[in-house]
C-alpha atoms as a PDB file:
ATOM      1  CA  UNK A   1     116.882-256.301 119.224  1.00  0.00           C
ATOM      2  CA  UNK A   2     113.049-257.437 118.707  1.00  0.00           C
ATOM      3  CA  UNK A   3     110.783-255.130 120.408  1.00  0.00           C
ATOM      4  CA  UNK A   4     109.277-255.862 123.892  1.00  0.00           C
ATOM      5  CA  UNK A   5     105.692-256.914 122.885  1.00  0.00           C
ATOM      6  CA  UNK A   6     107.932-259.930 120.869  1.00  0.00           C
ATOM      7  CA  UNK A   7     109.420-261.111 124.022  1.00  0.00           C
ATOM      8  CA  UNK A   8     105.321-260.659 125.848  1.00  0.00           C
ATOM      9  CA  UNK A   9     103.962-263.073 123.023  1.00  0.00           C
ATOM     10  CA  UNK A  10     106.764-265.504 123.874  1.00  0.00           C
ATOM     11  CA  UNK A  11     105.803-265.590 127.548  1.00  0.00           C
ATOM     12  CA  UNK A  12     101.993-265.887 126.278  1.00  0.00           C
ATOM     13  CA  UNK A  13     103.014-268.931 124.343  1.00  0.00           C
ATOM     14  CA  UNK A  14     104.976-270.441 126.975  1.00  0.00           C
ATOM     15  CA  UNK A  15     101.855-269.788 129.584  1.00  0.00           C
ATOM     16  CA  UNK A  16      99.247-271.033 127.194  1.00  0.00           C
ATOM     17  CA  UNK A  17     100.870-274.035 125.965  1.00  0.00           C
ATOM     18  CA  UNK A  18      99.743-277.812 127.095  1.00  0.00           C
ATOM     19  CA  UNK A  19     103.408-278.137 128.781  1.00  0.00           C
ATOM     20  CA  UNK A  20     104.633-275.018 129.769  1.00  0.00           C
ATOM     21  CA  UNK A  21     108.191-276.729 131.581  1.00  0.00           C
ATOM     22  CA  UNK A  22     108.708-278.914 128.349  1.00  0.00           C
ATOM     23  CA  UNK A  23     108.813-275.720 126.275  1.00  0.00           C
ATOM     24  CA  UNK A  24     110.953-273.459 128.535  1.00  0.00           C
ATOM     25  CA  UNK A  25     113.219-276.409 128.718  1.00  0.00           C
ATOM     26  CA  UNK A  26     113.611-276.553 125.038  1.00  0.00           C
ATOM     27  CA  UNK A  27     114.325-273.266 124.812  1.00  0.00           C
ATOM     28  CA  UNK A  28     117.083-273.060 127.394  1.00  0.00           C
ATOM     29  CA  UNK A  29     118.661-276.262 125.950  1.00  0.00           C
ATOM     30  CA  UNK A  30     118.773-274.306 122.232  1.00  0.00           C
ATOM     31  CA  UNK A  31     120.518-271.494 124.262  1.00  0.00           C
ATOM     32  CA  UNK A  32     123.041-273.628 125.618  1.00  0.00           C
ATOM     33  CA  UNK A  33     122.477-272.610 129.097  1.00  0.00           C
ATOM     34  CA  UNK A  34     122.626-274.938 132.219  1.00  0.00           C
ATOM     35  CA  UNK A  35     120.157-275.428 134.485  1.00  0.00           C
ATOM     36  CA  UNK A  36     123.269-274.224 137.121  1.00  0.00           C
ATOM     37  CA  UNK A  37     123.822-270.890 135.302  1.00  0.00           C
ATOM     38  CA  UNK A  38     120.013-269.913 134.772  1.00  0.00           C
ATOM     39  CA  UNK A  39     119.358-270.328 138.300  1.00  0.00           C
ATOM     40  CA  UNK A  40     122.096-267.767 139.328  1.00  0.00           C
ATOM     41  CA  UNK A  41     120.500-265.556 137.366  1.00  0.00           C
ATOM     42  CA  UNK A  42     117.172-265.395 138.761  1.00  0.00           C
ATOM     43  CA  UNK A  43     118.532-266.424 142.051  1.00  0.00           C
ATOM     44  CA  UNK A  44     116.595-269.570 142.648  1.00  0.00           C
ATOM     45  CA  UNK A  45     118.540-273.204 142.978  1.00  0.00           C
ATOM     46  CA  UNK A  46     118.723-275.039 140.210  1.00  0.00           C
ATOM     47  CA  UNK A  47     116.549-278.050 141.659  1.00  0.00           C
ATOM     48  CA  UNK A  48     113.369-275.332 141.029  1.00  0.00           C
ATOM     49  CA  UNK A  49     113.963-274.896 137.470  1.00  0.00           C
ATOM     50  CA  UNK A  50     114.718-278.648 136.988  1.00  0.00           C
ATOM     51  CA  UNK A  51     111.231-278.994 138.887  1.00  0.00           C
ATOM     52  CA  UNK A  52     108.800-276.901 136.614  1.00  0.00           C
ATOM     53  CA  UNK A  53     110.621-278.146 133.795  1.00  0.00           C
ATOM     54  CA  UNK A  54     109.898-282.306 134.543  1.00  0.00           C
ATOM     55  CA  UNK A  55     106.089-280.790 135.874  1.00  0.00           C
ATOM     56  CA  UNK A  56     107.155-281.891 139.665  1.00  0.00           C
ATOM     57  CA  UNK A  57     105.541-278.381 140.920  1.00  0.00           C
ATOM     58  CA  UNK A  58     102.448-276.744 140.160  1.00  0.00           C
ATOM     59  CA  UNK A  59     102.315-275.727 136.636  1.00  0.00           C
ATOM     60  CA  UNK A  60     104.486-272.529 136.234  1.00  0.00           C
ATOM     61  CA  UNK A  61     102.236-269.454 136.334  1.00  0.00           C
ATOM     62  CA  UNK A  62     103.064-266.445 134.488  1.00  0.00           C
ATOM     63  CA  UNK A  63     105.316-264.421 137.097  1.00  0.00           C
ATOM     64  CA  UNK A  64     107.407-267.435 137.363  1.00  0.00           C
ATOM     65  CA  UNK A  65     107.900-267.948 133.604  1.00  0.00           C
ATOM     66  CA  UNK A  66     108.310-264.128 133.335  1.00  0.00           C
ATOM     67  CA  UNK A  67     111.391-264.187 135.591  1.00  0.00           C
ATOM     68  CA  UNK A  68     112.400-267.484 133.611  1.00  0.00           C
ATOM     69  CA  UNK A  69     112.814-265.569 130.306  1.00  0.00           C
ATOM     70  CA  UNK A  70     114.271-262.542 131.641  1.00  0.00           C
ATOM     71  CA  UNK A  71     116.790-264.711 132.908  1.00  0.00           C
ATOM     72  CA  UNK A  72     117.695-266.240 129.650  1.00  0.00           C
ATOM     73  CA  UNK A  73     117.455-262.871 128.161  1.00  0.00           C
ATOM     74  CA  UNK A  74     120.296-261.532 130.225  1.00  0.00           C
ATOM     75  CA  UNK A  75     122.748-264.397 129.392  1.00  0.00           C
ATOM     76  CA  UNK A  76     122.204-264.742 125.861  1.00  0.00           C
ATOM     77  CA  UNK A  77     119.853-261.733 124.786  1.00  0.00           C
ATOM     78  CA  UNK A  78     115.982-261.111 123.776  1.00  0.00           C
ATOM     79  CA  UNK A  79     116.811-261.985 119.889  1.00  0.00           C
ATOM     80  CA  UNK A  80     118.350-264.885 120.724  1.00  0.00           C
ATOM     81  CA  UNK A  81     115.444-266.403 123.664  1.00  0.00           C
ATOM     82  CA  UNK A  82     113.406-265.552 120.785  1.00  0.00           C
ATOM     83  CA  UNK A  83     114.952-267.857 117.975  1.00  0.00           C
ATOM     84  CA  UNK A  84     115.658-270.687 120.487  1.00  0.00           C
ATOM     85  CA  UNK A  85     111.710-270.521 120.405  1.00  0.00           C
ATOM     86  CA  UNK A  86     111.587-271.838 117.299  1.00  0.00           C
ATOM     87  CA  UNK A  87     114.598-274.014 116.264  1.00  0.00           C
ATOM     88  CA  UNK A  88     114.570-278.185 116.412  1.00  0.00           C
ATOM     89  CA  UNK A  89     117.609-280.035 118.326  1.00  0.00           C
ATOM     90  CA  UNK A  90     119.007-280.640 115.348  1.00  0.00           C
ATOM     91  CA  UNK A  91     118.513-276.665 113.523  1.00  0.00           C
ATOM     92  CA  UNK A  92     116.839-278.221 110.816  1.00  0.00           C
ATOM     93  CA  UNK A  93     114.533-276.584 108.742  1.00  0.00           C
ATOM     94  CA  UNK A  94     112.389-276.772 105.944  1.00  0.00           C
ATOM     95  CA  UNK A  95     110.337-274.814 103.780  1.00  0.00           C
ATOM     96  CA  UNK A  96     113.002-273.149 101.373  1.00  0.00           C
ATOM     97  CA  UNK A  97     116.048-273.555 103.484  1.00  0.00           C
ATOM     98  CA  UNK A  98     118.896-274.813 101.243  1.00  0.00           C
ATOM     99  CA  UNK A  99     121.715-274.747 103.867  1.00  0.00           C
ATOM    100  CA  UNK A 100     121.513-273.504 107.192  1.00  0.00           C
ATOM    101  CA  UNK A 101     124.575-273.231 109.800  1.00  0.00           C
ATOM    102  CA  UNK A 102     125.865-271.169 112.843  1.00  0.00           C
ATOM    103  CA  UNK A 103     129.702-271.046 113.104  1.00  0.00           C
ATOM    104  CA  UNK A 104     132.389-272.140 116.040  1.00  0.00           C
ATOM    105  CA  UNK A 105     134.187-268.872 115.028  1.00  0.00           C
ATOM    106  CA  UNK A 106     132.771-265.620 113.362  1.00  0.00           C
ATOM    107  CA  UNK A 107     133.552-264.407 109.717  1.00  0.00           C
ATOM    108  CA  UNK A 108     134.214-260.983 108.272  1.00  0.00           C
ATOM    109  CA  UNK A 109     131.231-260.356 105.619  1.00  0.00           C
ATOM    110  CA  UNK A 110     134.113-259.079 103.544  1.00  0.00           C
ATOM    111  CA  UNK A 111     135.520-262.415 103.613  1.00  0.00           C
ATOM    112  CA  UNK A 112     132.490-264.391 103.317  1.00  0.00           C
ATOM    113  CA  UNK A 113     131.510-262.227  99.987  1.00  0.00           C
ATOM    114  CA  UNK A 114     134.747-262.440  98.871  1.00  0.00           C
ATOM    115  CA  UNK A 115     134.370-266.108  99.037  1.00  0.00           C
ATOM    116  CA  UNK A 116     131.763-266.375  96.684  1.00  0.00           C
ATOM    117  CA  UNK A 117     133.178-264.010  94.481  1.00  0.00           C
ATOM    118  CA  UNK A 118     130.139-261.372  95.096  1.00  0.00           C
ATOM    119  CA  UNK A 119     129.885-257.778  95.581  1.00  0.00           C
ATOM    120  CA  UNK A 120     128.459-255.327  97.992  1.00  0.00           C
ATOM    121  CA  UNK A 121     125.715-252.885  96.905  1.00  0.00           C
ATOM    122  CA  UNK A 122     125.640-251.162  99.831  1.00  0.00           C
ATOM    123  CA  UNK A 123     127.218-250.972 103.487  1.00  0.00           C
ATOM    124  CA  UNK A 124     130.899-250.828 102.793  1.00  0.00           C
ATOM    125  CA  UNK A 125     131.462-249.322 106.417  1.00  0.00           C
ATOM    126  CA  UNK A 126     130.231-252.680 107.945  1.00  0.00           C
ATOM    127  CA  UNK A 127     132.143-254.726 105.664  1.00  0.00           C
ATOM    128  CA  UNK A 128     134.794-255.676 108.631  1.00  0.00           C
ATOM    129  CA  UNK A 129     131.813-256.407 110.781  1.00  0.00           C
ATOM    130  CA  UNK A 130     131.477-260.197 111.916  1.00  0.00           C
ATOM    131  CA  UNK A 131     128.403-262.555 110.812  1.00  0.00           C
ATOM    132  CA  UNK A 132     127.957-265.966 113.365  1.00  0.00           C
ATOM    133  CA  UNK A 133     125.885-267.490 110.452  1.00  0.00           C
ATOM    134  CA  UNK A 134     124.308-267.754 107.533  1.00  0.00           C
ATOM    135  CA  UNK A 135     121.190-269.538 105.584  1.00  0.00           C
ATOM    136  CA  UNK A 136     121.192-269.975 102.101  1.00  0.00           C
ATOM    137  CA  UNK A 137     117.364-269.826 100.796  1.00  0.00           C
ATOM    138  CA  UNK A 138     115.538-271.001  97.705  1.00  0.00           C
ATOM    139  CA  UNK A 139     114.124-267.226  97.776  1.00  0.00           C
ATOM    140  CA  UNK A 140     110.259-268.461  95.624  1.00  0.00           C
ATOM    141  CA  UNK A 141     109.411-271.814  98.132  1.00  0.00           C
ATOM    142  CA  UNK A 142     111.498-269.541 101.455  1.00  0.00           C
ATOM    143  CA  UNK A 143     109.085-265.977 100.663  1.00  0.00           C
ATOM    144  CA  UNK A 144     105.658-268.430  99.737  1.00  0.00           C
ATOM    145  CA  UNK A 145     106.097-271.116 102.582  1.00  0.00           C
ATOM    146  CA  UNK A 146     108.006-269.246 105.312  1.00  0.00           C
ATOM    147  CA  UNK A 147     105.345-266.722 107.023  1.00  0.00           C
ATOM    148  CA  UNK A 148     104.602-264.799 110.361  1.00  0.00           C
ATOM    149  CA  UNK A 149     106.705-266.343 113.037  1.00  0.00           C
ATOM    150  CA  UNK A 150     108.184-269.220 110.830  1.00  0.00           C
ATOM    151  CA  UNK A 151     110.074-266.340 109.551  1.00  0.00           C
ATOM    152  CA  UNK A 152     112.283-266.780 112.468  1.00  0.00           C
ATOM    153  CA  UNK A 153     113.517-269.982 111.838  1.00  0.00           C
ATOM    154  CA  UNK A 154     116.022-268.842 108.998  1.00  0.00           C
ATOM    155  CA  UNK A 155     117.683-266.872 111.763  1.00  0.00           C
ATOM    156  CA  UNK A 156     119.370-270.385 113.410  1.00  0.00           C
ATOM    157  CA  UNK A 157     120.813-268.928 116.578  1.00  0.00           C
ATOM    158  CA  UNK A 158     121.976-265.698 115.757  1.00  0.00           C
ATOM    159  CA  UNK A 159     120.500-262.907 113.474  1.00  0.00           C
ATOM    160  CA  UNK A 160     124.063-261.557 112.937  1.00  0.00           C
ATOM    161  CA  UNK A 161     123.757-264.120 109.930  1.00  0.00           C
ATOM    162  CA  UNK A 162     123.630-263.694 106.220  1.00  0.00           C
ATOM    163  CA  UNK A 163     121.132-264.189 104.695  1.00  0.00           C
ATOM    164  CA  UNK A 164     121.528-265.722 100.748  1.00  0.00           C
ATOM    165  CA  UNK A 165     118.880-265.585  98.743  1.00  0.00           C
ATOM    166  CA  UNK A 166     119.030-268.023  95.389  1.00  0.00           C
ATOM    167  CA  UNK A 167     116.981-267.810  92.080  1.00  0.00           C
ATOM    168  CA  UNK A 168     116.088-264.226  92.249  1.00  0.00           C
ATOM    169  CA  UNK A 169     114.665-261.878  89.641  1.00  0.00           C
ATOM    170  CA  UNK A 170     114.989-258.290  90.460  1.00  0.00           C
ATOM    171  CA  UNK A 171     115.541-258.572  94.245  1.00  0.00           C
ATOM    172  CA  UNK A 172     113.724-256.935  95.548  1.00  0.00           C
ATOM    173  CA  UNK A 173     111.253-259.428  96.839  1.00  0.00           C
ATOM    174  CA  UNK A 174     114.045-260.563  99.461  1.00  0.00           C
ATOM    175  CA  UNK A 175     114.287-257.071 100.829  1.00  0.00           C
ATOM    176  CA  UNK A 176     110.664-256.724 101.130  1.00  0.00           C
ATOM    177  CA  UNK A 177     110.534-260.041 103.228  1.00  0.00           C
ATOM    178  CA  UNK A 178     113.383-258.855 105.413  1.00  0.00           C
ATOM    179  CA  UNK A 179     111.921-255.757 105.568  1.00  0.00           C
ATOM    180  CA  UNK A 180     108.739-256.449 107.591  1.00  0.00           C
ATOM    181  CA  UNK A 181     110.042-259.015 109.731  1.00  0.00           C
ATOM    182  CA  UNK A 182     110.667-257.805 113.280  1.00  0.00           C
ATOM    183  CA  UNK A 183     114.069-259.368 113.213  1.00  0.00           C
ATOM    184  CA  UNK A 184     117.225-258.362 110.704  1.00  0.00           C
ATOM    185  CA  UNK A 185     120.258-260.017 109.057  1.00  0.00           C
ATOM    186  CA  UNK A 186     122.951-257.977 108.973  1.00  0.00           C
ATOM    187  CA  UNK A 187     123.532-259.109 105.322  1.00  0.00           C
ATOM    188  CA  UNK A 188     121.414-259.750 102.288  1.00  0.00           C
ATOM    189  CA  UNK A 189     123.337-261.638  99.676  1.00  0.00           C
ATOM    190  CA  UNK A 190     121.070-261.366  96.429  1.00  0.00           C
ATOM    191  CA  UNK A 191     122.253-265.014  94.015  1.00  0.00           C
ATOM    192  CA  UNK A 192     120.770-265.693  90.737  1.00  0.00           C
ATOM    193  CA  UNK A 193     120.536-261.929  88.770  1.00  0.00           C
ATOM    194  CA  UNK A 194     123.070-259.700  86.952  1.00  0.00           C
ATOM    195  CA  UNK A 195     121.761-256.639  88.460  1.00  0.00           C
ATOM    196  CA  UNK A 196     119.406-255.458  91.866  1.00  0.00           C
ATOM    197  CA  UNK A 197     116.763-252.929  91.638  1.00  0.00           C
ATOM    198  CA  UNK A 198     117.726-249.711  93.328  1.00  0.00           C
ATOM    199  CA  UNK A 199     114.351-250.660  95.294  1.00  0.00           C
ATOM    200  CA  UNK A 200     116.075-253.065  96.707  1.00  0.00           C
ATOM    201  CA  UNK A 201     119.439-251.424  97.819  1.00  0.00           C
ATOM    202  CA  UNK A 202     117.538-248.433  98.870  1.00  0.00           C
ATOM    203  CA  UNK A 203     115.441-250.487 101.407  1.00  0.00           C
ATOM    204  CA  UNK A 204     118.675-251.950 103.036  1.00  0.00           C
ATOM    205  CA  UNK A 205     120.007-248.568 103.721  1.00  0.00           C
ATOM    206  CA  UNK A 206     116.972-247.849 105.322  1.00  0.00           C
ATOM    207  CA  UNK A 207     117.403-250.882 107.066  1.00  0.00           C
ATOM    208  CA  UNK A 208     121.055-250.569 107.721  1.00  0.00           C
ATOM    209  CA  UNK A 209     121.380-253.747 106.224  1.00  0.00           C
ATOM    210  CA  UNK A 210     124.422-254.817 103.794  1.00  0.00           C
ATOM    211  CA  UNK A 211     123.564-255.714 100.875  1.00  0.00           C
ATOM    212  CA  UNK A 212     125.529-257.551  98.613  1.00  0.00           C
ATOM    213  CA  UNK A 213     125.365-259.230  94.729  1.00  0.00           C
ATOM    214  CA  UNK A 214     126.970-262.990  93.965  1.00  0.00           C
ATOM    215  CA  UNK A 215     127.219-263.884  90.939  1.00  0.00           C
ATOM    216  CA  UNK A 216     124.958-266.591  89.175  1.00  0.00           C
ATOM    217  CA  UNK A 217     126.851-269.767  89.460  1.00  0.00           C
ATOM    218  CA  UNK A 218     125.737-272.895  90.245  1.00  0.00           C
ATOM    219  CA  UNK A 219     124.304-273.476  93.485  1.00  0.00           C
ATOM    220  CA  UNK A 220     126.221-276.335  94.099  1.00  0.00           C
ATOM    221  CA  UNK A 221     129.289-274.449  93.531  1.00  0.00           C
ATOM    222  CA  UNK A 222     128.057-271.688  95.872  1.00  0.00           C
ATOM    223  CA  UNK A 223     127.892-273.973  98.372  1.00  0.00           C
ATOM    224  CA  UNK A 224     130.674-276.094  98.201  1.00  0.00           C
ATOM    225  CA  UNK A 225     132.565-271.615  98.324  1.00  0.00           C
ATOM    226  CA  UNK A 226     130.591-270.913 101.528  1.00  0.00           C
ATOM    227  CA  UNK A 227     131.274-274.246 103.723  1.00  0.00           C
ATOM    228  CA  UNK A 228     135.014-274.145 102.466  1.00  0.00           C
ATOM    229  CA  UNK A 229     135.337-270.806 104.011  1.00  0.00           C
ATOM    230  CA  UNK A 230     133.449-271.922 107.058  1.00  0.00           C
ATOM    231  CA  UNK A 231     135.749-275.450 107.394  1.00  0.00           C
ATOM    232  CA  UNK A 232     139.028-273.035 107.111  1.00  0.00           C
ATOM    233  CA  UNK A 233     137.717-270.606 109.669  1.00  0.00           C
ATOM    234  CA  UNK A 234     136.806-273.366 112.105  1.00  0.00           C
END
């Protein structure tokens, strides 16, 4: 889970920006949470949160928007508040992002590897774990254009996601990436490279990350592996 101070800059944004109810609305719409639900939480009725989300009351102040995000935080979670931050209607990013989804139904990494016909380097014992997602990155334009909080948006709605990175050299600049963002996959799937740099798989023990090796096919191909799985499990 992201540290506190994470979930104090969100509530900074929120306060600080030119439409504080447009942006809390966006980001309980990305959750998926009605306006119904998020009022039982905080134990308001649901005519107040429509309110400072349309502007009808005085602009929200902080304690207000405080309680607002704690609410959301205890339906869906802080990592996930966070991401719904910075994800479009539509999930669609930029910068990098080759493929990006979040699935009806959860897949075994151990299933999704064996999909593409990869290997893990390290983190056997979470092999049987689930994964709700996973982003497929062009790892050069993803590490150059993707920085700070845009790092986030690879994350889609869940951070129990794979991450894939393609075109990679030794692989270790992936890890590094991962490494000082605040938020973790629970899989790094190095494409592109024969072999990974013990750098590399030592920093995802450390991390507790699994790390895993596909082999370099076409990226096409890769693809076309990954969403088959995905269209099966759905």
């Amino acid at each position: 889970m992201l540290e506190t101070d994470e979930i104090y800059k969100l509530i900074g944004k929120i306060v600080l920006s030119e439409n504080p109810g447009l942006l809390m609305k966006k980001i309980r719409e990305n959750l998926e949470v009605k306006q119904k639900e998020l009022a039982e939480s905080i134990g308001v009725s649901p005519p107040v949160i429509s309110d400072y989300e349309k502007g009808k009351r005085r602009k929200a102040g902080i304690r207000f928007i405080k309680k607002y995000v704690e609410g959301l935080i205890k339906l869906r979670g802080a990592d996930s508040v966070i991401l719904a931050m910075y994800q479009d209607k539509q999930g669609a990013m930029n910068n990098g992002i080759i493929d990006i989804k979040d699935y009806k139904k959860p897949i075994k990494i151990i299933d999704l590897i064996d999909a593409v016909q990869g290997k893990i380097l390290t983190g056997d014992d979470m092999a049987e774990h689930y994964l709700f997602g996973h982003t497929v990155l062009d790892s050069i334009k993803a590490i150059i254009a993707l920085k700070g909080e845009q790092f986030y948006r690879i994350f889609g709605k869940s951070s129990e996601r794979a991450l894939i990175f393609t075109k990679v050299g030794l692989g270790r600049s992936p890890m590094v990436a991962v490494r000082i963002s605040p938020l973790k996959p629970r899989v790094v799937a190095i494409h592109g490279t024969q072999s990974v740099e013990n750098l590399a798989i030592e920093m995802a023990k450390v991390e507790n990350i699994v790390l895993a090796l596909i082999p370099p096919i076409e990226i096409s191909m890769l693809l076309n592996k990954i969403n088959r799985l995905v269209e099966k499990n759905d």
